[in-house]
Protein backbone atom coordinates (compact mmCIF):
# COMPACT_ATOMS: atom_id res chain seq x y z
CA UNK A 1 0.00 0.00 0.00
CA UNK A 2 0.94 3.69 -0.49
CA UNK A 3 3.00 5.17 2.57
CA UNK A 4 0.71 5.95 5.55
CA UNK A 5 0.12 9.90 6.39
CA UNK A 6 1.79 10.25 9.59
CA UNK A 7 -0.19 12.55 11.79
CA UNK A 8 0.89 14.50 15.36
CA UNK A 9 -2.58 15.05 17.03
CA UNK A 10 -1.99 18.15 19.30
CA UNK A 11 -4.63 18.43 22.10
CA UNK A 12 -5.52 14.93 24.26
CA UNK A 13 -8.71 16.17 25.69
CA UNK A 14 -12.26 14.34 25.55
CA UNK A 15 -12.00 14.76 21.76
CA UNK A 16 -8.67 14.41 21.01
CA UNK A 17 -8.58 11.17 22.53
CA UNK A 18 -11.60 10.05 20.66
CA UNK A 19 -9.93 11.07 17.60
CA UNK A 20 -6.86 9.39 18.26
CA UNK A 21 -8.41 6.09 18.92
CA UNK A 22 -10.65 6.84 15.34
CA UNK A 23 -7.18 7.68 13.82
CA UNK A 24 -5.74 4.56 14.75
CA UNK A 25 -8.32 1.69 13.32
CA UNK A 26 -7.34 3.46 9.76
CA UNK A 27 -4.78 1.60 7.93
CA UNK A 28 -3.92 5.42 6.20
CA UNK A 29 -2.57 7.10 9.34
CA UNK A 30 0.25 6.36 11.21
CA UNK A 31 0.49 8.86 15.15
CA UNK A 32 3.64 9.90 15.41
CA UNK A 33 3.13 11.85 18.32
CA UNK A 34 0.18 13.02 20.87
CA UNK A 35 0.82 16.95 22.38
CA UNK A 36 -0.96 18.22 25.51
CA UNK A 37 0.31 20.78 27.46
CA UNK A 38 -0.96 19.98 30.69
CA UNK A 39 0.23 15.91 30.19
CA UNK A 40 0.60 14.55 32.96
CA UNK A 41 2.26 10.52 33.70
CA UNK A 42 -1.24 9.55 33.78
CA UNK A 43 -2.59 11.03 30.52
CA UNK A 44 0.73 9.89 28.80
CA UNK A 45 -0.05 6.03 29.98
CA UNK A 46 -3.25 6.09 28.67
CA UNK A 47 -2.47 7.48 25.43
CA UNK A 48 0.36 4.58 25.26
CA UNK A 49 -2.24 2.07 25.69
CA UNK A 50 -4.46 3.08 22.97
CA UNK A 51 -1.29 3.28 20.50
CA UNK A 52 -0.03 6.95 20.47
CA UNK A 53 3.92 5.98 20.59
CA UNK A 54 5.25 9.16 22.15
CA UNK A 55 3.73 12.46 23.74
CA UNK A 56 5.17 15.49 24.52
CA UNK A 57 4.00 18.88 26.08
CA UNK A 58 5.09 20.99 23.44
CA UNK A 59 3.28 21.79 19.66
CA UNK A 60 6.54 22.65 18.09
CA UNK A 61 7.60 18.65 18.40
CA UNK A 62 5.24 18.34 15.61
CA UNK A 63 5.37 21.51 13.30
CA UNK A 64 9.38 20.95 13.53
CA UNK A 65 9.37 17.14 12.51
CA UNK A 66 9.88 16.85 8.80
CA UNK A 67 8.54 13.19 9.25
CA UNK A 68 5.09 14.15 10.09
CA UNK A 69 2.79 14.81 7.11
CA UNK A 70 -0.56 16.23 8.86
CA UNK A 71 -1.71 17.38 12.25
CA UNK A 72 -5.35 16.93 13.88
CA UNK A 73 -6.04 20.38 15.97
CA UNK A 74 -8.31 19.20 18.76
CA UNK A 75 -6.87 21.77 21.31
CA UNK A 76 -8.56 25.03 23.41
CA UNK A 77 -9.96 27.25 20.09
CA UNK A 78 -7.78 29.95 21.43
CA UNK A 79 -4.91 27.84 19.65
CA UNK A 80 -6.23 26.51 16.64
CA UNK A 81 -5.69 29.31 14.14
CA UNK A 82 -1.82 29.86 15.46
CA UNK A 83 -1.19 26.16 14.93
CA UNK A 84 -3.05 26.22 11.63
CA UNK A 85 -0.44 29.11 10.50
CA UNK A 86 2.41 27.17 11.93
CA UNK A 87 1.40 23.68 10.75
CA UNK A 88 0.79 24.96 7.02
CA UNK A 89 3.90 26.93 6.91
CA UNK A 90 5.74 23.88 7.85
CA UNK A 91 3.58 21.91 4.87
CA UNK A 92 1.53 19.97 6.72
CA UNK A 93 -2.06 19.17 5.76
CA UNK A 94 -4.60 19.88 8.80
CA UNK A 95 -7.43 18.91 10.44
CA UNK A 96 -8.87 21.47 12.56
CA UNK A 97 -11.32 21.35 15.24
CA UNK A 98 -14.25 24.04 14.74
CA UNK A 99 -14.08 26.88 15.34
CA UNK A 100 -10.93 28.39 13.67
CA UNK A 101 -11.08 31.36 15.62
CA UNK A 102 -13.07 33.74 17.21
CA UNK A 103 -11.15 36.89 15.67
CA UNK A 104 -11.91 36.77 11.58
CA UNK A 105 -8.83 38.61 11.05
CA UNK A 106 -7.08 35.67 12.31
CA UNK A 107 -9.24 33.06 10.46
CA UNK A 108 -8.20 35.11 7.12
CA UNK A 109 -4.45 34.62 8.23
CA UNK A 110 -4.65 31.59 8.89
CA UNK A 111 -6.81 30.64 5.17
CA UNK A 112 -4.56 32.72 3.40
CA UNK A 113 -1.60 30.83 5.34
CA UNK A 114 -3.30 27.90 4.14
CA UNK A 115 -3.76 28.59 0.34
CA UNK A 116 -0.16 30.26 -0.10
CA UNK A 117 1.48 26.84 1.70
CA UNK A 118 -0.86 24.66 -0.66
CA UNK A 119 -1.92 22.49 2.27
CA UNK A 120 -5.43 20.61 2.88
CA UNK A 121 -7.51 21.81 5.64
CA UNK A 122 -10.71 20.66 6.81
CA UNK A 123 -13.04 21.52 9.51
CA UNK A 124 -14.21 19.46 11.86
CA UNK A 125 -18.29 20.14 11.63
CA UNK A 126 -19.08 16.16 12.20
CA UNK A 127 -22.80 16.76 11.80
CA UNK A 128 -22.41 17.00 8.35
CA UNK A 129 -20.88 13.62 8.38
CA UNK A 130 -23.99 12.08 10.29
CA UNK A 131 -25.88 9.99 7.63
CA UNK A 132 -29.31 11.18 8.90
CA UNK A 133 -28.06 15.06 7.91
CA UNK A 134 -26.49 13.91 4.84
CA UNK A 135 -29.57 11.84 3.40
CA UNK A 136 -31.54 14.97 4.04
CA UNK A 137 -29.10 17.10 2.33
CA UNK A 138 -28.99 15.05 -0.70
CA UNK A 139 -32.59 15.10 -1.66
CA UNK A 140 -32.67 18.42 -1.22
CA UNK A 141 -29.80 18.92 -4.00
CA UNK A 142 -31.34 16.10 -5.82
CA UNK A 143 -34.61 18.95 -6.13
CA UNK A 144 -37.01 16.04 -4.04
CA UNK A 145 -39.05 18.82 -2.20
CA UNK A 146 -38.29 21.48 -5.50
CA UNK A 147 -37.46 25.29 -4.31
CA UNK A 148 -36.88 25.32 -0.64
CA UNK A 149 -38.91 27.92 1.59
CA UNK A 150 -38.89 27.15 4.94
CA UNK A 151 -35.85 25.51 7.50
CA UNK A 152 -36.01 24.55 11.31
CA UNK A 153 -33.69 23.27 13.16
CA UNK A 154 -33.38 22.45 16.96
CA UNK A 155 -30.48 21.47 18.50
CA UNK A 156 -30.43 21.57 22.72
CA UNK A 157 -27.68 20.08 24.58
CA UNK A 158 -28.03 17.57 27.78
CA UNK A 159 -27.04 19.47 30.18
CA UNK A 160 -25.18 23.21 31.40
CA UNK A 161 -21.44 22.73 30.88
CA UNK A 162 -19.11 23.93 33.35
CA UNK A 163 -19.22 27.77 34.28
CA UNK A 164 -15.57 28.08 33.63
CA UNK A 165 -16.71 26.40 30.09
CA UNK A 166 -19.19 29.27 29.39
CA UNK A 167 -16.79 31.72 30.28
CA UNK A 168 -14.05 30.81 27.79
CA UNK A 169 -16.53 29.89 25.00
CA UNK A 170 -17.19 32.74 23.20
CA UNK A 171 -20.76 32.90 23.75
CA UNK A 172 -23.24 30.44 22.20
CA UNK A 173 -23.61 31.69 18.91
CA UNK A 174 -19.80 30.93 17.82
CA UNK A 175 -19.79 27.63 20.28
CA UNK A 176 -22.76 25.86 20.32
CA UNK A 177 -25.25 27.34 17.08
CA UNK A 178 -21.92 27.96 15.11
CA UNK A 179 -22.79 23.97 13.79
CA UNK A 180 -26.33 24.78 12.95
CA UNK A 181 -25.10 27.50 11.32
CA UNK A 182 -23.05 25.25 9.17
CA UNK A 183 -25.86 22.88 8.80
CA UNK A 184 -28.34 25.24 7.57
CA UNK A 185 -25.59 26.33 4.55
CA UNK A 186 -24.92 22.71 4.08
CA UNK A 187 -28.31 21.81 3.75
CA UNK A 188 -29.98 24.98 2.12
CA UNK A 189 -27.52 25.26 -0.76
CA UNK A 190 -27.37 28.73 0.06
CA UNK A 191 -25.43 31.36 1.75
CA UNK A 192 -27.04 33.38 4.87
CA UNK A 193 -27.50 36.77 4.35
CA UNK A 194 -29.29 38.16 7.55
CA UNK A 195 -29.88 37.38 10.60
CA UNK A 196 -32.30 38.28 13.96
CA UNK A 197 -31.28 36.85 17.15
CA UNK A 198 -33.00 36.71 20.85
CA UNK A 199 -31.55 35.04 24.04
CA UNK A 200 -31.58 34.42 27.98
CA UNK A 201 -30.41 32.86 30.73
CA UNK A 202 -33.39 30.62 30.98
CA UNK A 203 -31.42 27.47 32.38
CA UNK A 204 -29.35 29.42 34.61
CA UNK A 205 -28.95 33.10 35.31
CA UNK A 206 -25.49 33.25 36.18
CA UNK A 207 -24.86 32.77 32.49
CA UNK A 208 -25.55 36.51 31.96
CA UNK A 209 -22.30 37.31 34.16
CA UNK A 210 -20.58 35.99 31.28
CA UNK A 211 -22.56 38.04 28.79
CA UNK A 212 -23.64 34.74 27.52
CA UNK A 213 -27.32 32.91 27.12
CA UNK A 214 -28.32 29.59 27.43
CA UNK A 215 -31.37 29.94 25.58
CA UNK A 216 -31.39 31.50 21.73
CA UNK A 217 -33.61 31.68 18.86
CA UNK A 218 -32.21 32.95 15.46
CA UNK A 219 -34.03 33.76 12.46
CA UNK A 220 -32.17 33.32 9.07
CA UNK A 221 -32.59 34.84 5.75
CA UNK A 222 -30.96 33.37 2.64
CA UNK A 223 -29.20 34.62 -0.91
CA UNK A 224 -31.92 31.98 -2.13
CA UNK A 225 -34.98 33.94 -1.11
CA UNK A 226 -35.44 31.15 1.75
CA UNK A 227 -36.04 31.83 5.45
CA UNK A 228 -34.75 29.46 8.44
CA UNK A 229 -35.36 29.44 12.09
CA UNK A 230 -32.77 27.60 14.63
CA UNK A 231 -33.49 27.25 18.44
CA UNK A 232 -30.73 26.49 21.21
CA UNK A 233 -30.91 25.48 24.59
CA UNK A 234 -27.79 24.57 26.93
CA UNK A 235 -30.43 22.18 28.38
CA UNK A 236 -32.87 19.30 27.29
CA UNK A 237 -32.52 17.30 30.50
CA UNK A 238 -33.13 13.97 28.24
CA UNK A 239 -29.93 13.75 25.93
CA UNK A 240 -29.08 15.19 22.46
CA UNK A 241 -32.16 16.76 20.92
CA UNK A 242 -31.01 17.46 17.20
CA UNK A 243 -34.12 17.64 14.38
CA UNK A 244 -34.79 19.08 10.89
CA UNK A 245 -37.29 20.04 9.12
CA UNK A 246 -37.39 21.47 5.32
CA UNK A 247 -40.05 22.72 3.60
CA UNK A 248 -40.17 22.99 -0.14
CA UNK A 249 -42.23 24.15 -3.11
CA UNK A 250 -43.19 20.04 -3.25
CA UNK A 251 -42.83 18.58 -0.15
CA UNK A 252 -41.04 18.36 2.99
CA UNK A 253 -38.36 16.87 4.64
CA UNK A 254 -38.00 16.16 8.44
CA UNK A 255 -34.55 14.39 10.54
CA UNK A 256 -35.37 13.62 13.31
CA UNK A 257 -33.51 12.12 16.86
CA UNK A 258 -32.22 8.65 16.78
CA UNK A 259 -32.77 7.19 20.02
CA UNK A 260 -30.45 4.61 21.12
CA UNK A 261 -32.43 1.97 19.35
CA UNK A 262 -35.92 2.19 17.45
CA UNK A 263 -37.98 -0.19 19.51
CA UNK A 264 -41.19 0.75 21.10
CA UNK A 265 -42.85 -0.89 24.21
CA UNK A 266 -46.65 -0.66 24.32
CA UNK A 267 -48.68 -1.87 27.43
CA UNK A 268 -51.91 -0.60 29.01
CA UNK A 269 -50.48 2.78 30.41
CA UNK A 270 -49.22 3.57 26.83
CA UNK A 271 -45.83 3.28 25.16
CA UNK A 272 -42.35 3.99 25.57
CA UNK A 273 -38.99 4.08 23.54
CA UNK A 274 -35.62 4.15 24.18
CA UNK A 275 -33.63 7.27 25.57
CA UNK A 276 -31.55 9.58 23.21
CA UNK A 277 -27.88 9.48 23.50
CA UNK A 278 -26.65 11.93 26.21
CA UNK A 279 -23.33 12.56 25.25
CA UNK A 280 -22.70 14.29 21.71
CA UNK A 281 -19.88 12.02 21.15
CA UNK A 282 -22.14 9.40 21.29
CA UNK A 283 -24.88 10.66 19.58
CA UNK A 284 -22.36 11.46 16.34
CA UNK A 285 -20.10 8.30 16.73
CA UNK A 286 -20.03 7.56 13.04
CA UNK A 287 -20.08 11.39 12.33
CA UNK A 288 -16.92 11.67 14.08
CA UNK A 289 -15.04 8.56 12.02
CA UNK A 290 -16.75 9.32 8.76
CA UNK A 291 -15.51 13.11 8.23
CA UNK A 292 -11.94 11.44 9.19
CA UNK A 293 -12.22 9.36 6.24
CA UNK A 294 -12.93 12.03 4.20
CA UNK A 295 -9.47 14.11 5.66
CA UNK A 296 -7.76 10.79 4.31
CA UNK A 297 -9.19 10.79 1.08
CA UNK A 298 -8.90 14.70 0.53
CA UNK A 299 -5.29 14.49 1.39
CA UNK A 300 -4.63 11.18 -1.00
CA UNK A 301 -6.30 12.50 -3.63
CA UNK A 302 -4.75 16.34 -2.90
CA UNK A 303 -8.25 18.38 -2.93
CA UNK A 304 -10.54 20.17 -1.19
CA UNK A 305 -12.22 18.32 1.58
CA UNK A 306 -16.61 18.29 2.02
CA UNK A 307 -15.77 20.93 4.57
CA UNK A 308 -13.27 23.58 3.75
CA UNK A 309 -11.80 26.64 5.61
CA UNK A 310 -14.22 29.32 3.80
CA UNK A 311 -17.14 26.95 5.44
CA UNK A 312 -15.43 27.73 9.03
CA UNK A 313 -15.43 30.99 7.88
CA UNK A 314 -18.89 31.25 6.91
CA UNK A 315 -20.09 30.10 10.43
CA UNK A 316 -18.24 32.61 12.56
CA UNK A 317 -19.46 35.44 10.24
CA UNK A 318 -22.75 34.23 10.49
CA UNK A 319 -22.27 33.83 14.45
CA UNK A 320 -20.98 37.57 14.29
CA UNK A 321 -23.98 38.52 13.31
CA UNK A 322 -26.79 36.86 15.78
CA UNK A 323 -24.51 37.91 18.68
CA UNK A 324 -24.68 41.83 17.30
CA UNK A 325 -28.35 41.27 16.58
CA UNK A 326 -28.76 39.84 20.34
CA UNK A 327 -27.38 43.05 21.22
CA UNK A 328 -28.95 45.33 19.11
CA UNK A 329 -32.40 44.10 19.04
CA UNK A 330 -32.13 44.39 15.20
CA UNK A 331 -31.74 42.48 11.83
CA UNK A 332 -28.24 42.35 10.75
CA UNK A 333 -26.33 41.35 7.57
CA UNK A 334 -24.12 38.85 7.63
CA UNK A 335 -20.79 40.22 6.74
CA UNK A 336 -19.12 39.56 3.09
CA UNK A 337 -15.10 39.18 3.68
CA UNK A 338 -12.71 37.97 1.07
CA UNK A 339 -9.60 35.74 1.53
């Protein structure tokens, strides 16, 4: 077979290490290294026994090594466009966890980085990966509902996540809706062009200390003449509640939650099914393997991947927008930048 791509994961948090173990079942990569810098004995033993050969606490052991062909960004986003700069101006391709920044100056660096060094880079928005999404999405290109008109989409998270979470996020609009954001372009065909948002701190107040909301509701107007609506909520309290519904000129469309199995108990009191998956690396599993398959096959084949760096773009500038509508109580346009 053709030489493996040798990859340096940097970042061995909750998804790193999910990546990692993804990574190695592919007979395409080969870890060279894992890089964490708060690794600690324990971290490093575990990453030995799932098959990362070395760690280190410092990035520049993989931008420096000449033997290591790509790099999977899964650390805080405060790094990710620096190490996309430094990883593309040392030629290696790069996967990047989303978002690429929270600064669109720096995203443009980094993309122009990018396209000067020639490198691959894709974005890691899974959902689009999830086959649920991606049936939906192709009968929508494939014109099975005709013109689309109408979008919803819900997506509410388990639980609150840590306060100290919320208060390095960015706010929800860039973390949290920033994928439904994605997943309305992906799935619309269409670029957003305005956008009205509304939030609180329904779930818990102390969110608004952060300048933050747990609770949002955007409205979403498209280049296409179509108009979307997306609801968050930091809380469900019954596991990953992700659904949507398309309506077009001949029918509609509607994905909706895939519990952990499709079995349904009826008895005299009524029926029941089973729970949704709580976590969201459960509940996008195959998402999570599938868009690395596609890294591998962009960076064989040497083009762009299903998710590029002008759709991480997109998101954030689309983000941008519903948090300076939150603010201002008013439609806004959804900025037009050029890298």
């Amino acid at each position: 077979m053709a030489k493996k791509i040798r990859v340096g994961i940097l970042g061995l948090g909750r998804i790193g290490k999910m990546h990692a173990r993804n990574i190695l079942t592919m007979k395409e990569f080969e870890v060279v290294v894992g890089v964490d810098p708060f690794l600690t004995e324990g971290l490093e033993q575990e990453m030995k026994e799932i098959g990362v050969p070395k760690c280190s606490k410092d990035p520049e052991d993989v931008f420096a090594d000449p033997d290591i062909d790509a790099v999977v960004i899964c650390s805080i986003t405060e790094t990710h466009s620096d190490f996309i700069i430094r990883a593309a101006k040392a030629g290696k391709d790069i996967f990047c966890e989303k978002p690429i920044d929270h600064n669109v100056e720096r995203i443009l660096e980094a993309l122009r980085t990018v396209r000067d060094a020639g490198v691959i880079l894709q974005v890691g928005f899974m959902r689009r990966f999830d086959r649920n999404h991606g049936k939906l999405q192709r009968m929508v290109a494939e014109g099975r509902i005709g013109d689309v008109e109408m979008l919803k989409i819900t997506s509410r998270d388990p639980d609150l996540p840590p306060m100290n979470y919320i208060r390095d996020s960015g706010g929800i609009y860039v973390d949290m809706m920033i994928h439904d954001f994605d997943m309305a372009r992906f799935v619309v065909g269409s670029e957003v062009t305005e956008v009205f948002a509304a939030g609180a701190a329904l779930c818990n107040p102390e969110i608004e200390e952060f300048g933050d909301v747990d609770s949002a509701v955007v409205t979403l107007k498209f280049e296409n003449g179509a108009i979307g609506v997306i609801d968050n909520s930091r809380r469900s309290g019954f596991g990953h509640d992700q659904r949507i519904e398309i309506l077009g000129s001949k029918g509609c469309l509607m994905d909706s939650n895939e519990p952990e199995s499709n079995v349904v108990y009826y008895h005299n009191d009524g029926y029941c099914g089973d729970k949704l998956p709580w976590h969201f690396i459960e509940r996008y599993e195959g998402a999570y393997f599938t868009e690395l398959r596609e890294f591998v096959q962009a960076v064989l084949e040497r083009r762009q991947p299903a998710v590029s760096g002008i759709d991480g773009l997109q998101s954030v500038l689309i983000a941008e927008a519903a948090a300076k509508s939150a603010k201002s109580g008013k439609l806004e346009k959804v900025e037009k930048v050029t890298v």
